[in-house]
C-alpha atoms as a PDB file:
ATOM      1  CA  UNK A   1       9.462 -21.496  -0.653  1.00  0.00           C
ATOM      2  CA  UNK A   2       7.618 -24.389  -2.156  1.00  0.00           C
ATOM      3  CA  UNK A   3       9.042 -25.965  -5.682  1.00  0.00           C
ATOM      4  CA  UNK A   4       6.946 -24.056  -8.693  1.00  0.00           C
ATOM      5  CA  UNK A   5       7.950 -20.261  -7.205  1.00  0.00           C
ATOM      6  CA  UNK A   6       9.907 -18.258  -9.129  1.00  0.00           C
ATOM      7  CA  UNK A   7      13.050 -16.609  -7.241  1.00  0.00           C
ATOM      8  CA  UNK A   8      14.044 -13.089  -8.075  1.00  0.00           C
ATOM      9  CA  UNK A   9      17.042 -12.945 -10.591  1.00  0.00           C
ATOM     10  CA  UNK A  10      20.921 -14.459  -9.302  1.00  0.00           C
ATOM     11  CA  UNK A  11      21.713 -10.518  -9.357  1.00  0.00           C
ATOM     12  CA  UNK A  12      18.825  -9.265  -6.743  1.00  0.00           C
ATOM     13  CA  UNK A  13      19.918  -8.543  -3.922  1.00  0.00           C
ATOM     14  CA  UNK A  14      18.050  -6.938  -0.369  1.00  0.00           C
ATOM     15  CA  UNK A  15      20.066  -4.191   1.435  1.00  0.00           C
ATOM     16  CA  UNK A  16      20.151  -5.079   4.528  1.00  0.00           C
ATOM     17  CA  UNK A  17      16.698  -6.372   5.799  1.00  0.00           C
ATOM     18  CA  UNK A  18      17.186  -5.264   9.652  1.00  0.00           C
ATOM     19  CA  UNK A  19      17.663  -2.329   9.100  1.00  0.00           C
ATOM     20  CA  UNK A  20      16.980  -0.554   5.514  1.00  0.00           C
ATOM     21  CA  UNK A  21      13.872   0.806   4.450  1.00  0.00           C
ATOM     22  CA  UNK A  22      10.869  -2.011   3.666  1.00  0.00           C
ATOM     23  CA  UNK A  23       7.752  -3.564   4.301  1.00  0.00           C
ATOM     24  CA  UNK A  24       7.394  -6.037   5.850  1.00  0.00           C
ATOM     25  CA  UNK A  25       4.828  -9.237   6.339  1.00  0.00           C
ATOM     26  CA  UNK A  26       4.297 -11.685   9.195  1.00  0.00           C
ATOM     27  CA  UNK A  27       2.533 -14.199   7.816  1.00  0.00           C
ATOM     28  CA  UNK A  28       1.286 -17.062  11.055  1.00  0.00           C
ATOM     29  CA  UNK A  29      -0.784 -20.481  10.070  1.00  0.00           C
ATOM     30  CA  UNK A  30      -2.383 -22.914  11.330  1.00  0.00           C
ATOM     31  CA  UNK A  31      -3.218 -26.284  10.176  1.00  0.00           C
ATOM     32  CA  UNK A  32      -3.220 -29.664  11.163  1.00  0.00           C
ATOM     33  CA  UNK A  33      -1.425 -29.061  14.526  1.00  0.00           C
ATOM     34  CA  UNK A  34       0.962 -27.266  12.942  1.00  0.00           C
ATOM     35  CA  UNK A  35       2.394 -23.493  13.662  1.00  0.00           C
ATOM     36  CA  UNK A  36       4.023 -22.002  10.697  1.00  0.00           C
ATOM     37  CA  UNK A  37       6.013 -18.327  11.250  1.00  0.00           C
ATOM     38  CA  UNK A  38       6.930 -16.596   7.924  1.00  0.00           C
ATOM     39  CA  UNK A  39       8.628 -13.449   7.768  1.00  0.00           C
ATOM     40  CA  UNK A  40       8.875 -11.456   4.245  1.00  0.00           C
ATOM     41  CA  UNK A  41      10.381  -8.175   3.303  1.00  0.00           C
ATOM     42  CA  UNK A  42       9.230  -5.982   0.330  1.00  0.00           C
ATOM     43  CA  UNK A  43      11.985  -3.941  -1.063  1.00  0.00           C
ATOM     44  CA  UNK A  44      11.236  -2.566  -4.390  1.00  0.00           C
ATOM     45  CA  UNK A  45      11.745  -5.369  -6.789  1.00  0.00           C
ATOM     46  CA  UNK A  46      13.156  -7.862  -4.720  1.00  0.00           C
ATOM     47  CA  UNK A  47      11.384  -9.619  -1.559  1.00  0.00           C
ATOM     48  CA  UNK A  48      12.782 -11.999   0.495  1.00  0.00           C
ATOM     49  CA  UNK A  49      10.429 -15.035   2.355  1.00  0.00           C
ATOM     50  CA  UNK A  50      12.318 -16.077   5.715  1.00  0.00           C
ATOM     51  CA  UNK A  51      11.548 -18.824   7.520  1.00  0.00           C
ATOM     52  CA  UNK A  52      13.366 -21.175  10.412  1.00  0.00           C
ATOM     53  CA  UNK A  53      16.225 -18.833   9.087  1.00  0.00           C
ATOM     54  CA  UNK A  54      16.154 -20.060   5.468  1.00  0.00           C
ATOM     55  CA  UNK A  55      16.093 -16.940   2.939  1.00  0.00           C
ATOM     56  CA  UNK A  56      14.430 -17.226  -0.785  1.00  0.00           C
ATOM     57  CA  UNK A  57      14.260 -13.601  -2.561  1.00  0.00           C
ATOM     58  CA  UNK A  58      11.713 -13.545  -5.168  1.00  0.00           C
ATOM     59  CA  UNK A  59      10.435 -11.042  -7.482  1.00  0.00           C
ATOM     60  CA  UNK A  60       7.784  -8.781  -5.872  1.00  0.00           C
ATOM     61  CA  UNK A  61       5.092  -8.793  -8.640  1.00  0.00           C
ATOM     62  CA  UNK A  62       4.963 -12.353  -7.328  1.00  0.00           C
ATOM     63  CA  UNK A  63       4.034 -11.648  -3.853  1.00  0.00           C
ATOM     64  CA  UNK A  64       0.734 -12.995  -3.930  1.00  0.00           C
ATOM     65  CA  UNK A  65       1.411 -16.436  -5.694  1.00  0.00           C
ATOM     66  CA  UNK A  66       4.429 -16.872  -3.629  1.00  0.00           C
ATOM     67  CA  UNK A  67       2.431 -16.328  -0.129  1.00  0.00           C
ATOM     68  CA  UNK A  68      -0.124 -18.404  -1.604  1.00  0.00           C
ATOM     69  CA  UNK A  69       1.897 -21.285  -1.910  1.00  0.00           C
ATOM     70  CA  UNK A  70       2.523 -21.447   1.603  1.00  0.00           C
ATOM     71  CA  UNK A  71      -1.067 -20.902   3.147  1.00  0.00           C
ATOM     72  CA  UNK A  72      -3.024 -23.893   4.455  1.00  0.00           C
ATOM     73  CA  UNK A  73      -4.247 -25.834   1.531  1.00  0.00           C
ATOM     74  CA  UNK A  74      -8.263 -24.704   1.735  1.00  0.00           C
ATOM     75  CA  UNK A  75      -9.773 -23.401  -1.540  1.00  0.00           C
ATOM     76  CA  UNK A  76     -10.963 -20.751   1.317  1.00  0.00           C
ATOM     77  CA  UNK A  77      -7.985 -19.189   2.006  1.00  0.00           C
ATOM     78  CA  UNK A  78      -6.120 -19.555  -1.366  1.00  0.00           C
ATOM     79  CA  UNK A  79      -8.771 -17.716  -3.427  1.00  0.00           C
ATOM     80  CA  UNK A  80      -7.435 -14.860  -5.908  1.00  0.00           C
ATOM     81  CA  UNK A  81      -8.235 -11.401  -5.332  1.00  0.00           C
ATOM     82  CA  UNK A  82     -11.328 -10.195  -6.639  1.00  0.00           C
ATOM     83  CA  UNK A  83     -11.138  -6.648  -5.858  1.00  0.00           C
ATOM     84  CA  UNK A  84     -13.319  -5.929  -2.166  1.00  0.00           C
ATOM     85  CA  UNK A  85     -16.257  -6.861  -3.266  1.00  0.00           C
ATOM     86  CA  UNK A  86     -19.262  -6.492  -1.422  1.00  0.00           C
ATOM     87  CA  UNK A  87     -20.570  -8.914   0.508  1.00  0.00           C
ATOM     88  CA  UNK A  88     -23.446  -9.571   2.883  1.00  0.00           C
ATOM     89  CA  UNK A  89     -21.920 -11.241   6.288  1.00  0.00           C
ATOM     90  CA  UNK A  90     -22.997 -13.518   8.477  1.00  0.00           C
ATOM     91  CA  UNK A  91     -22.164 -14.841  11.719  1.00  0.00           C
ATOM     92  CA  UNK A  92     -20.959 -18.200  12.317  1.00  0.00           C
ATOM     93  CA  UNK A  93     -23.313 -21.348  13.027  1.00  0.00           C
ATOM     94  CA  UNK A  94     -23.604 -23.680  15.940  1.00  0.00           C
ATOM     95  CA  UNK A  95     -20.904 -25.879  15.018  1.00  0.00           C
ATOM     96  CA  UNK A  96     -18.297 -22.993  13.496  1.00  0.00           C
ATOM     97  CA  UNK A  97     -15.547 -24.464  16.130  1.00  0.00           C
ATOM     98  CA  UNK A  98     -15.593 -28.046  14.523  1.00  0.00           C
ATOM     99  CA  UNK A  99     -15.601 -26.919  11.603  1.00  0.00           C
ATOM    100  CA  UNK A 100     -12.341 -24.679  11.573  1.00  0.00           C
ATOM    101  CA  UNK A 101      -9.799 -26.199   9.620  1.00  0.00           C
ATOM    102  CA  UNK A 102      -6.785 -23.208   9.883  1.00  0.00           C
ATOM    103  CA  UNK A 103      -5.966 -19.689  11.047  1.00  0.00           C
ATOM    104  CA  UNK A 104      -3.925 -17.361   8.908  1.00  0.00           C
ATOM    105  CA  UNK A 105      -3.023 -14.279  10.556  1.00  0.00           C
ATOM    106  CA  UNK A 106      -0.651 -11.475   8.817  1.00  0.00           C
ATOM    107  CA  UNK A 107       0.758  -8.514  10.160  1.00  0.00           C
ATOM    108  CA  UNK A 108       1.831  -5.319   7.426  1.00  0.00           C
ATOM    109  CA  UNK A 109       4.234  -2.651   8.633  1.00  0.00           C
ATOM    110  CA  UNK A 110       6.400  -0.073   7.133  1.00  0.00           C
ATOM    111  CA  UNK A 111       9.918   0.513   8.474  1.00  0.00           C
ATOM    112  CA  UNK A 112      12.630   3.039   7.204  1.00  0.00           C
ATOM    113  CA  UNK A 113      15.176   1.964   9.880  1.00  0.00           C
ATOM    114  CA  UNK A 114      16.544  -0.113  12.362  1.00  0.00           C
ATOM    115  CA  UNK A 115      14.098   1.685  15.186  1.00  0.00           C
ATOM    116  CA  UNK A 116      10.980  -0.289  16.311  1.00  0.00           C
ATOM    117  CA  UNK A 117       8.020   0.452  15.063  1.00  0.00           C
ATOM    118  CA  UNK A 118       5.160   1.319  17.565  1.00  0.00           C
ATOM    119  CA  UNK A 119       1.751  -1.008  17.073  1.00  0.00           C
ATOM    120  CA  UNK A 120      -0.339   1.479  15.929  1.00  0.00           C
ATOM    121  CA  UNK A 121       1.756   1.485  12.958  1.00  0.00           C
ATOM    122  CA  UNK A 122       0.937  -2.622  12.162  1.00  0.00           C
ATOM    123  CA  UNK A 123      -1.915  -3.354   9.909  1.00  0.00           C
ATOM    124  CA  UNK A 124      -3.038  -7.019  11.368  1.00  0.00           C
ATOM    125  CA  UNK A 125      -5.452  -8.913  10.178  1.00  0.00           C
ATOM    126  CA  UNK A 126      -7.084 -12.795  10.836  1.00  0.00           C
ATOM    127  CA  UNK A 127      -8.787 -14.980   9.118  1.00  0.00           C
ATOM    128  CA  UNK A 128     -10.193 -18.530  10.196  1.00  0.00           C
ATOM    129  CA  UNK A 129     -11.567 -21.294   7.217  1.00  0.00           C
ATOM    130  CA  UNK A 130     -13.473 -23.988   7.023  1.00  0.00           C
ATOM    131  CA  UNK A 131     -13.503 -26.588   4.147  1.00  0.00           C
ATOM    132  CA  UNK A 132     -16.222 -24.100   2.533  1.00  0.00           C
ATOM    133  CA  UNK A 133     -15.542 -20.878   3.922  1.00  0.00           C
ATOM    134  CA  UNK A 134     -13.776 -17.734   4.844  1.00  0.00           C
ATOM    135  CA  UNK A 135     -14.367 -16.019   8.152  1.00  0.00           C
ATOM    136  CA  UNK A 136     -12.719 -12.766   9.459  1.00  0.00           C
ATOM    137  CA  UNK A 137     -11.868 -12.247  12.518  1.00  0.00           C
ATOM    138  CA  UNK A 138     -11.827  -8.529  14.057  1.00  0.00           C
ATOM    139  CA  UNK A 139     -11.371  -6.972  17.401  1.00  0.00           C
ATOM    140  CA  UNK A 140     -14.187  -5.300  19.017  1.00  0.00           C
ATOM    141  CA  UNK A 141     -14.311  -1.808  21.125  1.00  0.00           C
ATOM    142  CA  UNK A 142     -14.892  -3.471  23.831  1.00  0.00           C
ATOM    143  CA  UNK A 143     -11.630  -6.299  23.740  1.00  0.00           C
ATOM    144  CA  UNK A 144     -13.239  -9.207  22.386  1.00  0.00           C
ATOM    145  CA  UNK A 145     -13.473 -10.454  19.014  1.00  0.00           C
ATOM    146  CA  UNK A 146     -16.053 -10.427  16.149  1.00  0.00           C
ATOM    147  CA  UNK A 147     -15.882 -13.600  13.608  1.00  0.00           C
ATOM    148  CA  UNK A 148     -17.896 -12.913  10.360  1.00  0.00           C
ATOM    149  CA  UNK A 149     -18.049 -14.407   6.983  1.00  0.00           C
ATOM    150  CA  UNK A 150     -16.172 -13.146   4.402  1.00  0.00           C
ATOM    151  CA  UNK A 151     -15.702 -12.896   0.501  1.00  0.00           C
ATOM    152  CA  UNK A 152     -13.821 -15.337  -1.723  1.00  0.00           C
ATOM    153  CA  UNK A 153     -10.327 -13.456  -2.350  1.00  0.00           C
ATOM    154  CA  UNK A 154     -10.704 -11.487   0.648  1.00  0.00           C
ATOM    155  CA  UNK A 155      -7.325 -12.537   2.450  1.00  0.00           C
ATOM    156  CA  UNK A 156      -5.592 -11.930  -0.872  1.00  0.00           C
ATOM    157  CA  UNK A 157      -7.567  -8.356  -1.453  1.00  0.00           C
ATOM    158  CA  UNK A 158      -6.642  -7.298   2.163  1.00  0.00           C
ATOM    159  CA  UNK A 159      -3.144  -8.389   1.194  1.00  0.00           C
ATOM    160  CA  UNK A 160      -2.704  -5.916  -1.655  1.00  0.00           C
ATOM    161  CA  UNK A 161      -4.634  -3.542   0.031  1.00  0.00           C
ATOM    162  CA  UNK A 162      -2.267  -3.424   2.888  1.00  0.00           C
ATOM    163  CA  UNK A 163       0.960  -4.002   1.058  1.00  0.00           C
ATOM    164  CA  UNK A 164      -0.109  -0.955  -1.380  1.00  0.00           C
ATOM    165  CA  UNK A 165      -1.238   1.054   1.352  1.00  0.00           C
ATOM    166  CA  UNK A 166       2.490   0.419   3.026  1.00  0.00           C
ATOM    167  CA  UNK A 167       4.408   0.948   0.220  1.00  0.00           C
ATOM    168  CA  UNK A 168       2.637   4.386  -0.436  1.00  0.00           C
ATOM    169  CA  UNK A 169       3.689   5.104   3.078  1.00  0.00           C
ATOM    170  CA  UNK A 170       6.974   4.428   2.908  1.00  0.00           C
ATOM    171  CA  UNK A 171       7.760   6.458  -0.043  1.00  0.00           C
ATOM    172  CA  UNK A 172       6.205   9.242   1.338  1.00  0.00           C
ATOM    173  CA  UNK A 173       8.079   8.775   4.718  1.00  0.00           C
ATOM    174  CA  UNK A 174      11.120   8.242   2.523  1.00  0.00           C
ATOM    175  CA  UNK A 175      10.507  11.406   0.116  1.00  0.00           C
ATOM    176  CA  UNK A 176       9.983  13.601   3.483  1.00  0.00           C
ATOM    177  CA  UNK A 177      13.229  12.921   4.562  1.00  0.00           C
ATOM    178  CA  UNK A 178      15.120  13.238   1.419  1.00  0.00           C
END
Protein backbone atom coordinates (compact mmCIF):
# COMPACT_ATOMS: atom_id res chain seq x y z
CA UNK A 1 0.00 0.00 0.00
CA UNK A 2 1.41 3.33 -0.97
CA UNK A 3 2.40 5.96 2.04
CA UNK A 4 -0.92 8.38 2.55
CA UNK A 5 -3.46 5.06 3.02
CA UNK A 6 -4.98 4.63 6.03
CA UNK A 7 -4.68 0.93 7.58
CA UNK A 8 -7.61 -0.53 9.41
CA UNK A 9 -7.25 -0.20 13.29
CA UNK A 10 -4.05 -2.40 15.28
CA UNK A 11 -7.22 -4.52 16.55
CA UNK A 12 -8.74 -5.60 12.91
CA UNK A 13 -8.18 -8.57 12.15
CA UNK A 14 -9.35 -11.01 8.78
CA UNK A 15 -10.49 -14.58 9.67
CA UNK A 16 -8.83 -16.53 7.71
CA UNK A 17 -8.70 -15.18 4.05
CA UNK A 18 -8.44 -18.79 2.25
CA UNK A 19 -10.98 -19.94 3.42
CA UNK A 20 -13.78 -17.73 5.36
CA UNK A 21 -16.49 -16.02 3.81
CA UNK A 22 -15.40 -12.68 1.51
CA UNK A 23 -15.08 -10.91 -1.54
CA UNK A 24 -12.63 -10.78 -3.15
CA UNK A 25 -10.69 -8.43 -5.94
CA UNK A 26 -7.97 -9.19 -8.48
CA UNK A 27 -6.83 -6.16 -9.40
CA UNK A 28 -3.92 -6.66 -12.80
CA UNK A 29 -1.99 -3.37 -14.34
CA UNK A 30 -0.14 -2.42 -16.73
CA UNK A 31 2.19 0.37 -17.21
CA UNK A 32 5.42 1.16 -18.34
CA UNK A 33 6.51 -2.50 -18.91
CA UNK A 34 5.44 -3.31 -15.81
CA UNK A 35 2.88 -6.26 -14.54
CA UNK A 36 1.40 -5.53 -11.23
CA UNK A 37 -0.90 -8.58 -9.45
CA UNK A 38 -2.97 -7.33 -6.43
CA UNK A 39 -5.11 -9.47 -4.53
CA UNK A 40 -7.72 -7.87 -1.87
CA UNK A 41 -10.27 -9.39 0.39
CA UNK A 42 -13.46 -7.60 1.66
CA UNK A 43 -14.55 -8.85 4.97
CA UNK A 44 -16.96 -6.62 6.63
CA UNK A 45 -14.95 -3.83 8.05
CA UNK A 46 -11.64 -4.94 7.49
CA UNK A 47 -9.93 -5.62 3.91
CA UNK A 48 -6.73 -6.77 3.37
CA UNK A 49 -4.48 -5.62 -0.07
CA UNK A 50 -1.91 -8.59 -0.82
CA UNK A 51 0.69 -8.31 -2.95
CA UNK A 52 4.26 -10.30 -3.68
CA UNK A 53 2.96 -11.78 -0.28
CA UNK A 54 3.02 -8.50 1.68
CA UNK A 55 -0.43 -8.00 3.67
CA UNK A 56 -1.84 -4.28 4.61
CA UNK A 57 -5.58 -4.51 6.13
CA UNK A 58 -7.33 -1.33 5.75
CA UNK A 59 -10.66 -0.11 6.57
CA UNK A 60 -13.25 -1.01 3.88
CA UNK A 61 -15.05 2.38 3.48
CA UNK A 62 -11.61 3.07 2.02
CA UNK A 63 -11.65 0.63 -0.71
CA UNK A 64 -11.78 2.92 -3.44
CA UNK A 65 -8.97 5.45 -2.38
CA UNK A 66 -6.85 2.62 -1.36
CA UNK A 67 -7.15 0.76 -4.97
CA UNK A 68 -6.73 4.05 -6.37
CA UNK A 69 -3.49 4.58 -5.07
CA UNK A 70 -2.15 1.73 -6.76
CA UNK A 71 -3.61 2.11 -10.40
CA UNK A 72 -1.40 3.45 -13.19
CA UNK A 73 -0.96 7.10 -12.66
CA UNK A 74 -3.48 8.43 -15.72
CA UNK A 75 -6.10 11.02 -14.69
CA UNK A 76 -8.12 8.29 -16.94
CA UNK A 77 -8.14 5.60 -14.80
CA UNK A 78 -8.01 7.36 -11.35
CA UNK A 79 -11.22 9.37 -11.86
CA UNK A 80 -13.88 9.27 -8.86
CA UNK A 81 -17.08 7.68 -9.29
CA UNK A 82 -19.71 9.63 -10.71
CA UNK A 83 -22.54 7.36 -10.48
CA UNK A 84 -23.02 5.37 -14.31
CA UNK A 85 -23.65 8.06 -16.07
CA UNK A 86 -24.65 8.01 -19.47
CA UNK A 87 -22.51 8.31 -22.04
CA UNK A 88 -22.41 8.26 -25.83
CA UNK A 89 -19.42 5.72 -26.99
CA UNK A 90 -17.25 5.65 -29.52
CA UNK A 91 -14.88 3.43 -31.06
CA UNK A 92 -11.29 3.90 -31.01
CA UNK A 93 -9.25 5.95 -33.77
CA UNK A 94 -6.52 4.98 -36.14
CA UNK A 95 -3.78 5.32 -33.83
CA UNK A 96 -5.71 3.87 -30.42
CA UNK A 97 -2.63 1.21 -30.13
CA UNK A 98 0.07 4.04 -29.74
CA UNK A 99 -1.72 5.71 -27.79
CA UNK A 100 -2.42 3.11 -24.89
CA UNK A 101 -0.62 3.99 -21.96
CA UNK A 102 -2.00 0.96 -19.31
CA UNK A 103 -4.45 -1.89 -18.84
CA UNK A 104 -6.28 -2.36 -15.58
CA UNK A 105 -8.19 -5.42 -15.40
CA UNK A 106 -10.20 -6.56 -12.06
CA UNK A 107 -11.88 -9.59 -11.32
CA UNK A 108 -15.01 -9.52 -8.32
CA UNK A 109 -16.09 -12.81 -6.77
CA UNK A 110 -17.91 -13.92 -3.77
CA UNK A 111 -16.68 -16.92 -1.76
CA UNK A 112 -18.19 -18.46 1.51
CA UNK A 113 -15.52 -21.22 1.69
CA UNK A 114 -12.48 -22.81 0.91
CA UNK A 115 -14.25 -24.51 -2.43
CA UNK A 116 -13.43 -22.92 -5.85
CA UNK A 117 -15.58 -20.86 -7.27
CA UNK A 118 -16.78 -21.70 -10.88
CA UNK A 119 -16.21 -18.60 -13.59
CA UNK A 120 -19.53 -17.84 -14.13
CA UNK A 121 -19.52 -16.66 -10.68
CA UNK A 122 -16.44 -13.82 -11.48
CA UNK A 123 -17.53 -10.40 -12.43
CA UNK A 124 -14.35 -9.28 -14.77
CA UNK A 125 -13.96 -6.35 -16.21
CA UNK A 126 -11.01 -4.29 -18.49
CA UNK A 127 -10.22 -1.18 -19.11
CA UNK A 128 -7.36 0.31 -21.41
CA UNK A 129 -6.28 4.45 -21.10
CA UNK A 130 -4.71 6.74 -22.88
CA UNK A 131 -3.22 10.07 -21.56
CA UNK A 132 -6.91 11.49 -22.29
CA UNK A 133 -9.10 8.67 -22.10
CA UNK A 134 -10.92 5.70 -20.80
CA UNK A 135 -11.76 2.76 -23.01
CA UNK A 136 -13.61 -0.49 -22.02
CA UNK A 137 -12.90 -3.42 -23.15
CA UNK A 138 -15.74 -6.26 -23.47
CA UNK A 139 -16.02 -9.67 -24.91
CA UNK A 140 -18.15 -10.24 -27.82
CA UNK A 141 -20.70 -13.32 -28.66
CA UNK A 142 -18.73 -14.29 -31.02
CA UNK A 143 -14.99 -14.56 -28.88
CA UNK A 144 -13.43 -11.45 -29.76
CA UNK A 145 -13.34 -8.27 -28.08
CA UNK A 146 -15.16 -4.87 -28.33
CA UNK A 147 -12.99 -1.64 -27.14
CA UNK A 148 -15.27 1.46 -26.61
CA UNK A 149 -14.93 4.72 -24.90
CA UNK A 150 -16.01 5.14 -21.67
CA UNK A 151 -17.10 7.70 -18.89
CA UNK A 152 -14.83 9.53 -16.45
CA UNK A 153 -15.28 7.42 -13.06
CA UNK A 154 -16.34 4.49 -14.87
CA UNK A 155 -13.61 1.95 -13.52
CA UNK A 156 -14.37 3.29 -10.05
CA UNK A 157 -18.44 3.09 -10.66
CA UNK A 158 -18.02 -0.53 -11.99
CA UNK A 159 -15.96 -1.05 -8.85
CA UNK A 160 -18.73 -0.26 -6.38
CA UNK A 161 -21.12 -1.63 -8.54
CA UNK A 162 -19.52 -4.98 -8.43
CA UNK A 163 -18.24 -4.95 -4.90
CA UNK A 164 -22.00 -3.98 -3.76
CA UNK A 165 -23.47 -6.36 -5.99
CA UNK A 166 -20.99 -9.16 -4.22
CA UNK A 167 -21.47 -8.26 -0.93
CA UNK A 168 -25.36 -8.44 -1.37
CA UNK A 169 -24.63 -11.90 -2.58
CA UNK A 170 -22.79 -13.09 -0.03
CA UNK A 171 -25.07 -12.20 2.70
CA UNK A 172 -27.75 -13.71 1.08
CA UNK A 173 -25.69 -16.94 0.40
CA UNK A 174 -24.62 -16.57 4.02
CA UNK A 175 -28.30 -15.90 5.51
CA UNK A 176 -29.52 -19.14 3.39
CA UNK A 177 -27.36 -21.24 5.14
CA UNK A 178 -27.75 -19.98 8.58
Amino acid sequence: MTPGSVPAPPAARLADPATGPRVALRLVTTHEDRTRRLDVVVQGQTSALLEGGEQTLFSTERLWPVLREELPPLDALRAAPRGRLLHDAAEPGPTFVADCRAHVSLATLVATGPEPVAATEVALRSWLATETGLWSVTPTAEGGTRVLSAPEGALADHLVWDVSAAMEALVRGLEATS
